[in-house]
PDB file of N, CA and C in Angstrom:
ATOM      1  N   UNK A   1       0.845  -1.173   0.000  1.00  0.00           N
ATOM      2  CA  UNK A   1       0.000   0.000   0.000  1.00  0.00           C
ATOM      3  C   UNK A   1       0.892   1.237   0.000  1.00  0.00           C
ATOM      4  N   UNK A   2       0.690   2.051  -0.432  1.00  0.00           N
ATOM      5  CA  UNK A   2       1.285   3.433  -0.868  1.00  0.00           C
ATOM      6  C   UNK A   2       0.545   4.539  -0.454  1.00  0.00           C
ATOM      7  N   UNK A   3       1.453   5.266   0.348  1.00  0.00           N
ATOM      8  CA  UNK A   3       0.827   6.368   1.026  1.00  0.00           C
ATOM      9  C   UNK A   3       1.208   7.760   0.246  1.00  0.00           C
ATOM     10  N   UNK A   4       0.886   8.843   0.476  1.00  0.00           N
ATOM     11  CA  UNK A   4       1.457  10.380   0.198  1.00  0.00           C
ATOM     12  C   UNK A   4       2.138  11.051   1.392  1.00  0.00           C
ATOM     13  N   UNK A   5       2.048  10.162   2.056  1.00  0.00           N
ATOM     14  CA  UNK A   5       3.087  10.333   3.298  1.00  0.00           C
ATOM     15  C   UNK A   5       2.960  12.150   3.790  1.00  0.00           C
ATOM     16  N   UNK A   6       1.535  12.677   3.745  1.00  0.00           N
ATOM     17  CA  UNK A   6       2.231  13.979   4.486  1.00  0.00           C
ATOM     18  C   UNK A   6       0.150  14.355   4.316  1.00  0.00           C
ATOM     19  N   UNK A   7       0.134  14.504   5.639  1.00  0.00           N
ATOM     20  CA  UNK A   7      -1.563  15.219   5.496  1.00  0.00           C
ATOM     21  C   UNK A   7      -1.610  16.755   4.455  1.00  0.00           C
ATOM     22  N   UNK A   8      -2.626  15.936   3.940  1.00  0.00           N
ATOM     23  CA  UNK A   8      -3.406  17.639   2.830  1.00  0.00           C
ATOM     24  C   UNK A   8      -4.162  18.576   3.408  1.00  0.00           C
ATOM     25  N   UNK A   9      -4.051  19.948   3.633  1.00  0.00           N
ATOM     26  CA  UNK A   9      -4.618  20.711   3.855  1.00  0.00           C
ATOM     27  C   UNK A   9      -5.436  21.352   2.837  1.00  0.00           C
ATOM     28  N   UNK A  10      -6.906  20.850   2.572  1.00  0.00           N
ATOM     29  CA  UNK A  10      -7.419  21.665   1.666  1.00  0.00           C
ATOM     30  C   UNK A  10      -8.500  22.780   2.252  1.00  0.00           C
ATOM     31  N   UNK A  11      -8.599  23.189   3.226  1.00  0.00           N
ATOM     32  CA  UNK A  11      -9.052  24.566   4.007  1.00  0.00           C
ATOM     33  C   UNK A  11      -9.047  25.403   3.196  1.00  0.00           C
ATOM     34  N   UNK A  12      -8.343  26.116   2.122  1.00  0.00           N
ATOM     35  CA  UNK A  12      -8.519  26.818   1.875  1.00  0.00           C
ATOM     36  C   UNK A  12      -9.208  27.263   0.118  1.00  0.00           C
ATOM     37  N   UNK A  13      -9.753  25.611   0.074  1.00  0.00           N
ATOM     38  CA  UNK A  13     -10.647  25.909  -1.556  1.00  0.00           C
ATOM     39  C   UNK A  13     -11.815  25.378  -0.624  1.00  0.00           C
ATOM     40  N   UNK A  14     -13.064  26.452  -1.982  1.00  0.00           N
ATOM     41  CA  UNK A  14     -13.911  25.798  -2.039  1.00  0.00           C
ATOM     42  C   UNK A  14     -14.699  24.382  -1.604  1.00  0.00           C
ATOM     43  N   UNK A  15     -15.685  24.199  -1.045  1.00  0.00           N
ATOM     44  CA  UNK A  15     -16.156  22.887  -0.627  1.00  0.00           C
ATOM     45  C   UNK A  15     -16.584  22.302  -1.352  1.00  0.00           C
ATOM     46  N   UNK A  16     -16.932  22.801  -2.827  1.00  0.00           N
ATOM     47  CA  UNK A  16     -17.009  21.353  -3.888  1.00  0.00           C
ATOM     48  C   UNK A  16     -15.748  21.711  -4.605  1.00  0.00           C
ATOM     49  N   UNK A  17     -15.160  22.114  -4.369  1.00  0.00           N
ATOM     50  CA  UNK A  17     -13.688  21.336  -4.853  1.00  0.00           C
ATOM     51  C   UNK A  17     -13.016  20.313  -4.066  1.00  0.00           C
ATOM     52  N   UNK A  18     -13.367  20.598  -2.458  1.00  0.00           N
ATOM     53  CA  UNK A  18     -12.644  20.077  -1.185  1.00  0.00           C
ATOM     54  C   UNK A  18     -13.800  18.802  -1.748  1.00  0.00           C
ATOM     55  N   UNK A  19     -14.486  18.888  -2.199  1.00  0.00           N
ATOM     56  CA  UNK A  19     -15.753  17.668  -2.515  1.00  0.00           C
ATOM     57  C   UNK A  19     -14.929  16.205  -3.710  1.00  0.00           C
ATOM     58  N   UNK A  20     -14.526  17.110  -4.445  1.00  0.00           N
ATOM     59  CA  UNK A  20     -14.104  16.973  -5.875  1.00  0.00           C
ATOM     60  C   UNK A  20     -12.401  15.959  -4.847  1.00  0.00           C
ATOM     61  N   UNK A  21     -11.726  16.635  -4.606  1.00  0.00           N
ATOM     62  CA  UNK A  21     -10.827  16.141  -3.896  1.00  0.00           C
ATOM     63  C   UNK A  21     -10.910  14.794  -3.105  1.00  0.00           C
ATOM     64  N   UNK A  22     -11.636  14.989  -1.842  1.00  0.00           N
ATOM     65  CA  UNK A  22     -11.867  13.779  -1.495  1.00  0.00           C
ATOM     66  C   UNK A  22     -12.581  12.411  -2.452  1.00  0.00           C
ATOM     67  N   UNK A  23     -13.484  12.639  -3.613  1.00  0.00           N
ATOM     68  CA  UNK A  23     -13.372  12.225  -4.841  1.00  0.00           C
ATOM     69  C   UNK A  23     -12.220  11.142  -5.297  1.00  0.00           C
ATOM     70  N   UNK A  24     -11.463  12.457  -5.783  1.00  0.00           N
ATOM     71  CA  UNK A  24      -9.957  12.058  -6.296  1.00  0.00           C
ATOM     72  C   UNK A  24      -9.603  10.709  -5.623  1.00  0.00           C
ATOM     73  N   UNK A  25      -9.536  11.903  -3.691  1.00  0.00           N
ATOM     74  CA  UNK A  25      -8.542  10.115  -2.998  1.00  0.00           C
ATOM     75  C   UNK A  25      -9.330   8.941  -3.180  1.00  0.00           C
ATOM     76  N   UNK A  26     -10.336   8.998  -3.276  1.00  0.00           N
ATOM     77  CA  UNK A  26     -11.149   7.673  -2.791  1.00  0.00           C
ATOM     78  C   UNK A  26     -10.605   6.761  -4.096  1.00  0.00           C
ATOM     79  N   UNK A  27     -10.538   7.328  -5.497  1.00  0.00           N
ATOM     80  CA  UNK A  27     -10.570   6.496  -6.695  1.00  0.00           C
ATOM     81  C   UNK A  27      -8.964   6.255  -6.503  1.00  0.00           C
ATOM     82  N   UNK A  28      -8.200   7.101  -5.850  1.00  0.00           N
ATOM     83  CA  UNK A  28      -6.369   6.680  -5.790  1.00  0.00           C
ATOM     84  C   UNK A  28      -6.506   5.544  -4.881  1.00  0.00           C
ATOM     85  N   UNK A  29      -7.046   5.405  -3.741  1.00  0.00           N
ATOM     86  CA  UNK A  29      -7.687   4.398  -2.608  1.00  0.00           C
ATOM     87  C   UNK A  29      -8.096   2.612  -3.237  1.00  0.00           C
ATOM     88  N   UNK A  30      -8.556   2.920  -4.370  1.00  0.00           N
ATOM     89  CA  UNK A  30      -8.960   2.019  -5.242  1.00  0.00           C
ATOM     90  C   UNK A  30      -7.748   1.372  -5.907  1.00  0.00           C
ATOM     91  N   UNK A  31      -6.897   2.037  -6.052  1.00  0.00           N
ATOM     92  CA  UNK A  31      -5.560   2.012  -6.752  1.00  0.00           C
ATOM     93  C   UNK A  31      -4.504   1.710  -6.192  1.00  0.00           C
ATOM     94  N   UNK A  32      -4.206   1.738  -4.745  1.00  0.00           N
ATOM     95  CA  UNK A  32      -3.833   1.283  -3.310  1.00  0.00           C
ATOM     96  C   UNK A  32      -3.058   2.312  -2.851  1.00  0.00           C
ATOM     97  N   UNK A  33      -3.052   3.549  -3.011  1.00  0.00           N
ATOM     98  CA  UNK A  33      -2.539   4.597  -2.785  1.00  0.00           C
ATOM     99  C   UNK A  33      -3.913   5.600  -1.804  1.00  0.00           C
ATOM    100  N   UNK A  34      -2.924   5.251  -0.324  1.00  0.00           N
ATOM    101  CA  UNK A  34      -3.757   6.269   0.940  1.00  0.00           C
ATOM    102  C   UNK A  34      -3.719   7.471   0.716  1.00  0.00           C
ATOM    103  N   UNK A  35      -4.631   8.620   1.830  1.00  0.00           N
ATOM    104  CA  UNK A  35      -4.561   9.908   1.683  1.00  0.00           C
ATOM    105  C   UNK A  35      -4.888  10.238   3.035  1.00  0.00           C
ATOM    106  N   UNK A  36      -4.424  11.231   3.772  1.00  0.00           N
ATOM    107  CA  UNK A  36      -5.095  11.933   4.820  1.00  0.00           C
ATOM    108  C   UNK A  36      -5.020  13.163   4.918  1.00  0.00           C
ATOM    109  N   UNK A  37      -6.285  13.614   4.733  1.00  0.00           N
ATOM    110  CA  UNK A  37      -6.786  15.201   4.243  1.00  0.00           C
ATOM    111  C   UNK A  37      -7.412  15.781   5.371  1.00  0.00           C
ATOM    112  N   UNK A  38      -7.172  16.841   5.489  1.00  0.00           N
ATOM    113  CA  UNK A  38      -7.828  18.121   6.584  1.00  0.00           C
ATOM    114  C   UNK A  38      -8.161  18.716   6.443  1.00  0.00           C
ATOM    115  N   UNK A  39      -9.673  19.554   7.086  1.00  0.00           N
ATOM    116  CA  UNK A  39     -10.868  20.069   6.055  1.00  0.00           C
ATOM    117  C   UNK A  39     -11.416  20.534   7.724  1.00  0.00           C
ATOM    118  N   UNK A  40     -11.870  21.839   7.758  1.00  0.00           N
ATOM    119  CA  UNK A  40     -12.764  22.323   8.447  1.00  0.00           C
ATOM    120  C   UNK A  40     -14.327  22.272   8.086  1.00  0.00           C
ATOM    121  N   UNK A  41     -14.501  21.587   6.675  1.00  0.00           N
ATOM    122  CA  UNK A  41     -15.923  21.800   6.802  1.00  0.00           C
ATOM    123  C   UNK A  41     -16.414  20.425   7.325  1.00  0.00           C
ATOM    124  N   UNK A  42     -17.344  20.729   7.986  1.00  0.00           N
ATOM    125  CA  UNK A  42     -17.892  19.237   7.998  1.00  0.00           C
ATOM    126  C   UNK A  42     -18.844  18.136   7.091  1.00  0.00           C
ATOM    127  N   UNK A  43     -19.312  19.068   6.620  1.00  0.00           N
ATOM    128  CA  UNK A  43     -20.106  18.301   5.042  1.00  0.00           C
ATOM    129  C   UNK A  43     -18.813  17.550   4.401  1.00  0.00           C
ATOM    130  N   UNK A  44     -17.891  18.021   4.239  1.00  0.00           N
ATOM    131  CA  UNK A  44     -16.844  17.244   3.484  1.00  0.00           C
ATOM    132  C   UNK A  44     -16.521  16.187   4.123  1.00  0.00           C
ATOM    133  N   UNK A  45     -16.068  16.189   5.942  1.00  0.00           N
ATOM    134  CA  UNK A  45     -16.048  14.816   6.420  1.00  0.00           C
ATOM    135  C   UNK A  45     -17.117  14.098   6.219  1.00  0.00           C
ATOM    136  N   UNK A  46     -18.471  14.173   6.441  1.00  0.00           N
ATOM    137  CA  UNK A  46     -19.443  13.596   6.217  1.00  0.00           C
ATOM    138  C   UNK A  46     -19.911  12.922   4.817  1.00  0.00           C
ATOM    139  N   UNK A  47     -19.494  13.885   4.109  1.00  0.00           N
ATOM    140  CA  UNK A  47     -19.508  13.138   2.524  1.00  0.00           C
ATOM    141  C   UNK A  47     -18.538  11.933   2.457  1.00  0.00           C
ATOM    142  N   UNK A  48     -17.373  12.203   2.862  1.00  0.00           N
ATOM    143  CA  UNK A  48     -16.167  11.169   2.344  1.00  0.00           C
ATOM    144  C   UNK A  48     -16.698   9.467   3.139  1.00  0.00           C
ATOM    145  N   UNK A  49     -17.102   9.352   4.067  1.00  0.00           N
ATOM    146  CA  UNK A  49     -17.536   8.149   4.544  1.00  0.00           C
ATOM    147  C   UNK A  49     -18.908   7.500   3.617  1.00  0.00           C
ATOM    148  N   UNK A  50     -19.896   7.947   3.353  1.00  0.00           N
ATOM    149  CA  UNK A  50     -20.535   7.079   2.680  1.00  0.00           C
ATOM    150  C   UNK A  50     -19.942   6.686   1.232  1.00  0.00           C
ATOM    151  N   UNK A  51     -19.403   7.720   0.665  1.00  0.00           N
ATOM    152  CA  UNK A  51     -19.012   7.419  -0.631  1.00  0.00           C
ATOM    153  C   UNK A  51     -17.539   6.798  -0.698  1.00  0.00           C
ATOM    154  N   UNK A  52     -16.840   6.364   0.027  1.00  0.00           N
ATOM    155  CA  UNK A  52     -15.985   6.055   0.454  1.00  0.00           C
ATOM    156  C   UNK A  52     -16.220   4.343   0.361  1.00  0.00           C
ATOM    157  N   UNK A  53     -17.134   4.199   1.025  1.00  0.00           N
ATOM    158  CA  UNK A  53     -18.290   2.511   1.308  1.00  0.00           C
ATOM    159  C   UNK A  53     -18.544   2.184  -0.272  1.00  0.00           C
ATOM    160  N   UNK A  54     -19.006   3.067  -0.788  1.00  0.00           N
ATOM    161  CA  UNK A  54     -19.632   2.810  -1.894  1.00  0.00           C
ATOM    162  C   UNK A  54     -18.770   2.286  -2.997  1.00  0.00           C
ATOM    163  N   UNK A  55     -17.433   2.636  -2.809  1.00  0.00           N
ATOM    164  CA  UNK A  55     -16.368   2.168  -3.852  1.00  0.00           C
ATOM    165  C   UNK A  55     -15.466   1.159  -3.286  1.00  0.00           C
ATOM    166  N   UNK A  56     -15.666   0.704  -1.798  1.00  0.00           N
ATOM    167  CA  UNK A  56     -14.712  -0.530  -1.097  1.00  0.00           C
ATOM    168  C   UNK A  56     -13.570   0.062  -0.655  1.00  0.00           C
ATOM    169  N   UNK A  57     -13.668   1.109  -0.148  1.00  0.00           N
ATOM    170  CA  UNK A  57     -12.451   1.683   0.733  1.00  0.00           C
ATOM    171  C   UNK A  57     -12.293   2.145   2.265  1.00  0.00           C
ATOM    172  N   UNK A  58     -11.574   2.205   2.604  1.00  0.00           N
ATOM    173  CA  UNK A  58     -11.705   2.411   3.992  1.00  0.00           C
ATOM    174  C   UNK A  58     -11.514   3.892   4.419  1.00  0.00           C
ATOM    175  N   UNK A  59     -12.402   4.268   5.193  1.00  0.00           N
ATOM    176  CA  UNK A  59     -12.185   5.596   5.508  1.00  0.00           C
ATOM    177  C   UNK A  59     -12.685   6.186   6.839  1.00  0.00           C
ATOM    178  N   UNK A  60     -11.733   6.707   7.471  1.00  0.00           N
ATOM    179  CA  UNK A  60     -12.237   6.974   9.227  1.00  0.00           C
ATOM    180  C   UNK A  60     -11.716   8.681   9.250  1.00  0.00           C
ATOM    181  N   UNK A  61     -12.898   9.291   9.918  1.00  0.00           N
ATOM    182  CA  UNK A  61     -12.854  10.535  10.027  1.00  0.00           C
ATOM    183  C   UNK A  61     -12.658  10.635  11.649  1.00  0.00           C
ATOM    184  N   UNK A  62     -11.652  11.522  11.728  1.00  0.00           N
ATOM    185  CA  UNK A  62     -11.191  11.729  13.066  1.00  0.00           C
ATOM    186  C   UNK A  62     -11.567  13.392  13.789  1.00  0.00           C
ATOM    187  N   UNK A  63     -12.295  14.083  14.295  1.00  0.00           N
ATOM    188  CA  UNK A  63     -12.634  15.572  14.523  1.00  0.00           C
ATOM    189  C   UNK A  63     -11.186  15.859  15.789  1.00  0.00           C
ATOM    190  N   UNK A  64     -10.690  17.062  15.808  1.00  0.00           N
ATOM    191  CA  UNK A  64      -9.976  17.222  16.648  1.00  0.00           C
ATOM    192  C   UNK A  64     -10.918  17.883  17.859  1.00  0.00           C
ATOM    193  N   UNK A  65      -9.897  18.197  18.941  1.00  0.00           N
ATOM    194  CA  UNK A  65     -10.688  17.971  20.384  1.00  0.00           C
ATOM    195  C   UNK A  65     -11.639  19.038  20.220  1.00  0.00           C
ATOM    196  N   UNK A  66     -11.896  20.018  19.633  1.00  0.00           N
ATOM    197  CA  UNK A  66     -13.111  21.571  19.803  1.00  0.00           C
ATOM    198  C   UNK A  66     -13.833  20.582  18.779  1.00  0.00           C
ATOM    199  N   UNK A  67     -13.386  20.123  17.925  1.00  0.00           N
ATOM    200  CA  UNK A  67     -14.700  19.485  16.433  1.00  0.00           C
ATOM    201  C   UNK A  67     -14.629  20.439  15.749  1.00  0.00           C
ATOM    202  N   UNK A  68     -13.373  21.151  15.809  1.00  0.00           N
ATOM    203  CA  UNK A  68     -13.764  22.148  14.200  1.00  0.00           C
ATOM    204  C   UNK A  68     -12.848  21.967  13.033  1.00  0.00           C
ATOM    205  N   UNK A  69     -11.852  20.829  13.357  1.00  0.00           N
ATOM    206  CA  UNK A  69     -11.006  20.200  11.712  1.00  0.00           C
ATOM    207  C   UNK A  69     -11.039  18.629  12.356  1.00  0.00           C
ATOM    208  N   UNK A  70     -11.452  18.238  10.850  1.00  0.00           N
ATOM    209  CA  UNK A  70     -11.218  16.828  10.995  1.00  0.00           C
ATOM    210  C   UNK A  70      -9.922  16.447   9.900  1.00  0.00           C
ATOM    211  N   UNK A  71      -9.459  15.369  10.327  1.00  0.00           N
ATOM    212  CA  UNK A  71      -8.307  14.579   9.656  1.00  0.00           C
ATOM    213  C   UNK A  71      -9.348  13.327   9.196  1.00  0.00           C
ATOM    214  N   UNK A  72      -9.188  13.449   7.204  1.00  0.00           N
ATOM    215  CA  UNK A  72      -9.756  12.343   6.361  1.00  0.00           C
ATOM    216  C   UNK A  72      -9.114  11.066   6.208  1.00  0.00           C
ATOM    217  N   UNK A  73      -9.206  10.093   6.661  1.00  0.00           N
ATOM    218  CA  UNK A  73      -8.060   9.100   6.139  1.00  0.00           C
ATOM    219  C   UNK A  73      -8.803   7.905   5.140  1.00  0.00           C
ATOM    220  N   UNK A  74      -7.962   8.128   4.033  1.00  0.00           N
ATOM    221  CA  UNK A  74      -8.869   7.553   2.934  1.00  0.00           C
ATOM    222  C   UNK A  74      -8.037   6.376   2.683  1.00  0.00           C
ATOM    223  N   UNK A  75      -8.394   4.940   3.055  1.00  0.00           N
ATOM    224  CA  UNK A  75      -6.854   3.770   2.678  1.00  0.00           C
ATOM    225  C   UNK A  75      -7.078   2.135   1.603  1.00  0.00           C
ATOM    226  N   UNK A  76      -6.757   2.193   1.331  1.00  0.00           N
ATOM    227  CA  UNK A  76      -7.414   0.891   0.084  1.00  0.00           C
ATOM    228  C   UNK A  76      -8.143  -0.217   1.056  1.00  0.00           C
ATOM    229  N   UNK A  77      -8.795  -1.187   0.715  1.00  0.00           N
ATOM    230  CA  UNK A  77      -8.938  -2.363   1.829  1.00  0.00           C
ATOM    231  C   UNK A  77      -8.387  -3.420   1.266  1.00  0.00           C
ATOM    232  N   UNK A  78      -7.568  -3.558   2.527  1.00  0.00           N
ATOM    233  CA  UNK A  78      -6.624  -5.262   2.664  1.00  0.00           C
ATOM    234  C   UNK A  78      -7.448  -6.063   2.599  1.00  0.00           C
TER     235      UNK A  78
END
């Protein structure tokens, strides 16, 4: 499995791009290449888990301690 070895900060686009993005990882995820992305919105964590299921990947959203950025971790399944 193949990582990008360094969390993404996409905070500062748009939320359907930050949409479009988590997108991206899920289909690299498919490909066996992980991602872990950081995103203040929460629609974006919330999006990435069902659609995440939907393509056979694994994905756990983590909120930090206030709940106002979460860390995406998007990873192929073993």
């Amino acid at each position: 499995m193949e990582s990008e070895g360094k969390e993404i900060d996409i905070n500062d686009r748009p939320v359907p791009e930050q949409i479009e993005f988590v997108d991206q990882a899920i289909k690299k995820a498919t490909q066996g290449i992980s991602s872990n992305i950081i995103t203040n919105a929460r629609i974006v964590a919330t999006y990435s888990l069902p659609n995440a299921l939907k393509k056979g990947v694994r994905c756990r959203v983590i909120p930090n301690q206030e709940g106002s950025v979460f860390s995406i971790n998007i990873m192929p399944r073993n």
